[in-house]
C-alpha atoms as a PDB file:
ATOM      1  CA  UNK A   1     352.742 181.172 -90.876  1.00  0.00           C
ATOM      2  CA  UNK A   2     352.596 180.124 -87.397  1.00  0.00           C
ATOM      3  CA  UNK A   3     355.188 180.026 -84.666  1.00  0.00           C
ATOM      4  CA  UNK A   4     357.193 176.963 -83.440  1.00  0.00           C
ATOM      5  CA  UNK A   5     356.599 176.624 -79.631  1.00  0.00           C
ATOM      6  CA  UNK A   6     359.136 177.025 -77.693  1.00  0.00           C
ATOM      7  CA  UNK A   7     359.049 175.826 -73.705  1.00  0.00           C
ATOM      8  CA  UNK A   8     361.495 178.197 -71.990  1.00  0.00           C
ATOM      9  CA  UNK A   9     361.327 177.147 -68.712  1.00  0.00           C
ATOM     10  CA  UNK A  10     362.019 173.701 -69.977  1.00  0.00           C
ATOM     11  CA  UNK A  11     365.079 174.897 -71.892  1.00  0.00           C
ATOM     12  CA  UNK A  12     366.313 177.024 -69.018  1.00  0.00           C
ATOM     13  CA  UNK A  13     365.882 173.882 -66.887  1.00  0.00           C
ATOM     14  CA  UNK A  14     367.882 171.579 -69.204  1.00  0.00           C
ATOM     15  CA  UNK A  15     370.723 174.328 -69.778  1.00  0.00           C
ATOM     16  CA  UNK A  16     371.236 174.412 -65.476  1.00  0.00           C
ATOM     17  CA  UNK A  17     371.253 170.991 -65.595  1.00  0.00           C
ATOM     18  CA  UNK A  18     374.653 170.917 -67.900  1.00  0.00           C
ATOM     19  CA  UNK A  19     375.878 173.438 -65.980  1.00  0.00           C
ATOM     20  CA  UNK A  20     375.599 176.879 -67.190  1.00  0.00           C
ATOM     21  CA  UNK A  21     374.430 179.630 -64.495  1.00  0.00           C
ATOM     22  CA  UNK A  22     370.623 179.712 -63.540  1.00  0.00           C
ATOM     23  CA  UNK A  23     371.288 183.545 -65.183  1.00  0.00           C
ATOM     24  CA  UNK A  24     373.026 182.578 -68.199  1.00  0.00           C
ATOM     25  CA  UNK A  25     370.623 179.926 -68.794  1.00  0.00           C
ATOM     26  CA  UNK A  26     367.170 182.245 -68.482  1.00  0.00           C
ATOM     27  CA  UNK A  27     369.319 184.786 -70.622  1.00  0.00           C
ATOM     28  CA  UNK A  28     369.963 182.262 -73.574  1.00  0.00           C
ATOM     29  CA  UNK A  29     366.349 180.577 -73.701  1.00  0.00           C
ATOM     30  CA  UNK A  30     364.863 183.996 -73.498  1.00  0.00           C
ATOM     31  CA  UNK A  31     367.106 184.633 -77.021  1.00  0.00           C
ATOM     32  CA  UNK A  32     366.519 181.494 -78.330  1.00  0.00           C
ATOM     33  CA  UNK A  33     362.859 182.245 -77.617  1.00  0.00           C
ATOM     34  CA  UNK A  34     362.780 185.618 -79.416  1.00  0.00           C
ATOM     35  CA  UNK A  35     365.146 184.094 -82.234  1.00  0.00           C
ATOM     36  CA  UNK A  36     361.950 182.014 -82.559  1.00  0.00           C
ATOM     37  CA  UNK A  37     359.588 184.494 -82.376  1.00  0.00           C
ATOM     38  CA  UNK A  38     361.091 186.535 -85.202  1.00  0.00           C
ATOM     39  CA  UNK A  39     361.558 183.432 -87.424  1.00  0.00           C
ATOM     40  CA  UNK A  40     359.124 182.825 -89.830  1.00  0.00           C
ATOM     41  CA  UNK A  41     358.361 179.099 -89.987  1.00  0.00           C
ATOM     42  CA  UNK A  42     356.347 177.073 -91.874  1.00  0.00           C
ATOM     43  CA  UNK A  43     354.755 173.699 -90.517  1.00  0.00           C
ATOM     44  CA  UNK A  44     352.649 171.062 -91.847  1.00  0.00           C
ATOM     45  CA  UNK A  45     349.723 172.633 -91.693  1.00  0.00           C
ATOM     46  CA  UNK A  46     351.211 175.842 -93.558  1.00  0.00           C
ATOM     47  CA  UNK A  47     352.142 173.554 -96.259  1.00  0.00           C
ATOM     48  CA  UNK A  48     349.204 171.319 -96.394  1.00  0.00           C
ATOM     49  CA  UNK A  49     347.296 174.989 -96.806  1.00  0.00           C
ATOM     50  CA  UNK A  50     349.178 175.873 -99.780  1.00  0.00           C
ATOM     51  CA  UNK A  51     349.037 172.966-101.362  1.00  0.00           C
ATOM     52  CA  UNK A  52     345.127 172.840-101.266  1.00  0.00           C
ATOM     53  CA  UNK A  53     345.452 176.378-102.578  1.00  0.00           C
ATOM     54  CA  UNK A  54     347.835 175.741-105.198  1.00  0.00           C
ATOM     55  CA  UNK A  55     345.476 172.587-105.817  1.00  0.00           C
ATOM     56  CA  UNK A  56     342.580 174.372-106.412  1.00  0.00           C
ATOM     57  CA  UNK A  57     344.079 177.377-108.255  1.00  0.00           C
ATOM     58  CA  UNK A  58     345.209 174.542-111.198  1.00  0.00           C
ATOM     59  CA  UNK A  59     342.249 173.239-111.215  1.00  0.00           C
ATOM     60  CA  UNK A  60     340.820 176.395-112.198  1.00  0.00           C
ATOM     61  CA  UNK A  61     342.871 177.257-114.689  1.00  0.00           C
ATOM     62  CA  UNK A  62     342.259 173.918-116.117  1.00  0.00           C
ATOM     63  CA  UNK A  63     338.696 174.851-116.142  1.00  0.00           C
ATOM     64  CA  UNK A  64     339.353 177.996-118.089  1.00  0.00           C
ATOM     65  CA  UNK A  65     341.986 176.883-120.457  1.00  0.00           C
ATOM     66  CA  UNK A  66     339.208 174.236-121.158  1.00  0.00           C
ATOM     67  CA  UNK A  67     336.928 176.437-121.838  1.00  0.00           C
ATOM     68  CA  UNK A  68     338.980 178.665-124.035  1.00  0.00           C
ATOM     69  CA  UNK A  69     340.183 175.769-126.250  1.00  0.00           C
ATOM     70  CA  UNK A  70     336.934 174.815-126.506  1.00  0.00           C
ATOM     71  CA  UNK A  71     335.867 178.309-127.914  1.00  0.00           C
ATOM     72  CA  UNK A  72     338.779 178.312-130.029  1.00  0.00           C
ATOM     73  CA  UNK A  73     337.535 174.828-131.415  1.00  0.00           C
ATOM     74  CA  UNK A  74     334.445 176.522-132.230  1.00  0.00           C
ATOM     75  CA  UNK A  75     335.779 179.547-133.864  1.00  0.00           C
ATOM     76  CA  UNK A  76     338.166 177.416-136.115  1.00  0.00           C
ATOM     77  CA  UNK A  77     335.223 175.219-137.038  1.00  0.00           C
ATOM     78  CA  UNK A  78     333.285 178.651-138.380  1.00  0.00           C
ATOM     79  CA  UNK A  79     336.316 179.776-139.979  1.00  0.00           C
ATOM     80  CA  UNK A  80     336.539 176.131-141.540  1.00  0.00           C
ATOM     81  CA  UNK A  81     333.045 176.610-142.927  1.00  0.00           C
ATOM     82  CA  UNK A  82     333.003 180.218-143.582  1.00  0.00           C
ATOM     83  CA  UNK A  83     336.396 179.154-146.142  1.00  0.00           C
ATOM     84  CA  UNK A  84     334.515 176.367-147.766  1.00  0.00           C
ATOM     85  CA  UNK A  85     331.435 178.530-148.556  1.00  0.00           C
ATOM     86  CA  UNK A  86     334.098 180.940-150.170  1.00  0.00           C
ATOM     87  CA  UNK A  87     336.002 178.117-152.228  1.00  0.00           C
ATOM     88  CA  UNK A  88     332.771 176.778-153.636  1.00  0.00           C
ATOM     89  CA  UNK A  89     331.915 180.264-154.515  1.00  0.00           C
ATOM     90  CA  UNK A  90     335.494 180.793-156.487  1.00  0.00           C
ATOM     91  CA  UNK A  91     335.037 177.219-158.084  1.00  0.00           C
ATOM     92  CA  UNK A  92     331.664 178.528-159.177  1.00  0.00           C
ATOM     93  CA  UNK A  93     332.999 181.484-160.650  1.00  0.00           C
ATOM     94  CA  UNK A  94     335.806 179.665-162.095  1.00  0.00           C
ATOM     95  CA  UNK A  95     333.196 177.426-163.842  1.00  0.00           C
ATOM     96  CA  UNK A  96     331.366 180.974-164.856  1.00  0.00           C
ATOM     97  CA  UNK A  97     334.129 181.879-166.386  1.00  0.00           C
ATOM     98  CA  UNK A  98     335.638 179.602-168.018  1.00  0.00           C
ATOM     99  CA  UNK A  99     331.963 178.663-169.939  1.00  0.00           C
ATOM    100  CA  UNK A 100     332.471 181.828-170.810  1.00  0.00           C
ATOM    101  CA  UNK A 101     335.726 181.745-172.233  1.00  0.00           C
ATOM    102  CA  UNK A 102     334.740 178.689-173.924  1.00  0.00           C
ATOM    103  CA  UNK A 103     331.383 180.750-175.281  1.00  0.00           C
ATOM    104  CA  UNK A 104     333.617 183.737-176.608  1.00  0.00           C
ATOM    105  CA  UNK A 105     336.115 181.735-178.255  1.00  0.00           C
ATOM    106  CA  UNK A 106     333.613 179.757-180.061  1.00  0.00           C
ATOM    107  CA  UNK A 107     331.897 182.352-181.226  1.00  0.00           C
ATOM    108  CA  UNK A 108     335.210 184.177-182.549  1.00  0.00           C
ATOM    109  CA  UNK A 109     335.805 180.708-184.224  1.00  0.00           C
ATOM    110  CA  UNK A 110     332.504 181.027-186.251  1.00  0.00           C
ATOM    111  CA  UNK A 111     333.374 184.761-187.168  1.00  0.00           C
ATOM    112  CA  UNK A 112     336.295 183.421-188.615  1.00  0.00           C
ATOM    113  CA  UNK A 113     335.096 180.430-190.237  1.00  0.00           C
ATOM    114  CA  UNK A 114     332.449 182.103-192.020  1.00  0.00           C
ATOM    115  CA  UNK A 115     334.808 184.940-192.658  1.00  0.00           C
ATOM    116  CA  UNK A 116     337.630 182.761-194.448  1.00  0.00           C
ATOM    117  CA  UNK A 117     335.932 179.710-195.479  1.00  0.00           C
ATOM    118  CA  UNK A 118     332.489 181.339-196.757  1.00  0.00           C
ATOM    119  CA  UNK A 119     333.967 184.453-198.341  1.00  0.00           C
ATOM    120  CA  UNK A 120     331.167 184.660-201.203  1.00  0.00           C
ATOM    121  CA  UNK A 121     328.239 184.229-199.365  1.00  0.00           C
END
């Protein structure tokens, strides 16, 4: 941060002038002075400074986040796919299956058809 200036002499001069001692004057610029010394101000340009910092660290984040949600984009879209392939697969075995359900129970239907309605053969 920088310092405010601070013209002594000039306050010195002005204190005299409205009548305080040319002692008592020196002595209370001199504090004011150091009171401004020790004070840490900010100006305009300190601001402006931050700002373009603050500015610039957003915009990189943006960047970043952007990135990231684009990755994430791209890992849901595998997921997505990777789930389909799967599903297919289950319908397909669900299919298997129940032709094969279908297979047994026709053939158990025969067996028993031939076993109660053709006895004698």
């Amino acid at each position: 941060m920088a310092q405010v200036a601070f013209d002594t002499l000039q306050a010195s001069e002005a204190l005299e002038d409205a009548g305080i001692s040319r002692e008592q004057a020196r002595a209370i610029s001199l504090v004011v002075r150091k009171s401004h010394e020790v004070a840490d101000v900010a100006t305009k340009r300190d601001l402006e400074d931050v700002r373009k910092d603050l500015t610039a660290q957003i915009i990189e984040v943006r960047k970043d986040l952007s990135a990231e949600i684009t990755n994430v984009r791209k890992d849901m879209e595998i997921t997505r796919k990777d789930l389909q392939l799967e599903m297919s697969g289950i319908r397909a075995e669900q299919k298997l299956i129940r032709w094969m359900l279908g297979a047994g129970i026709l053939g158990i239907l025969s067996l028993v058809v031939k076993a109660f309605l053709m006895p004698a053969l």
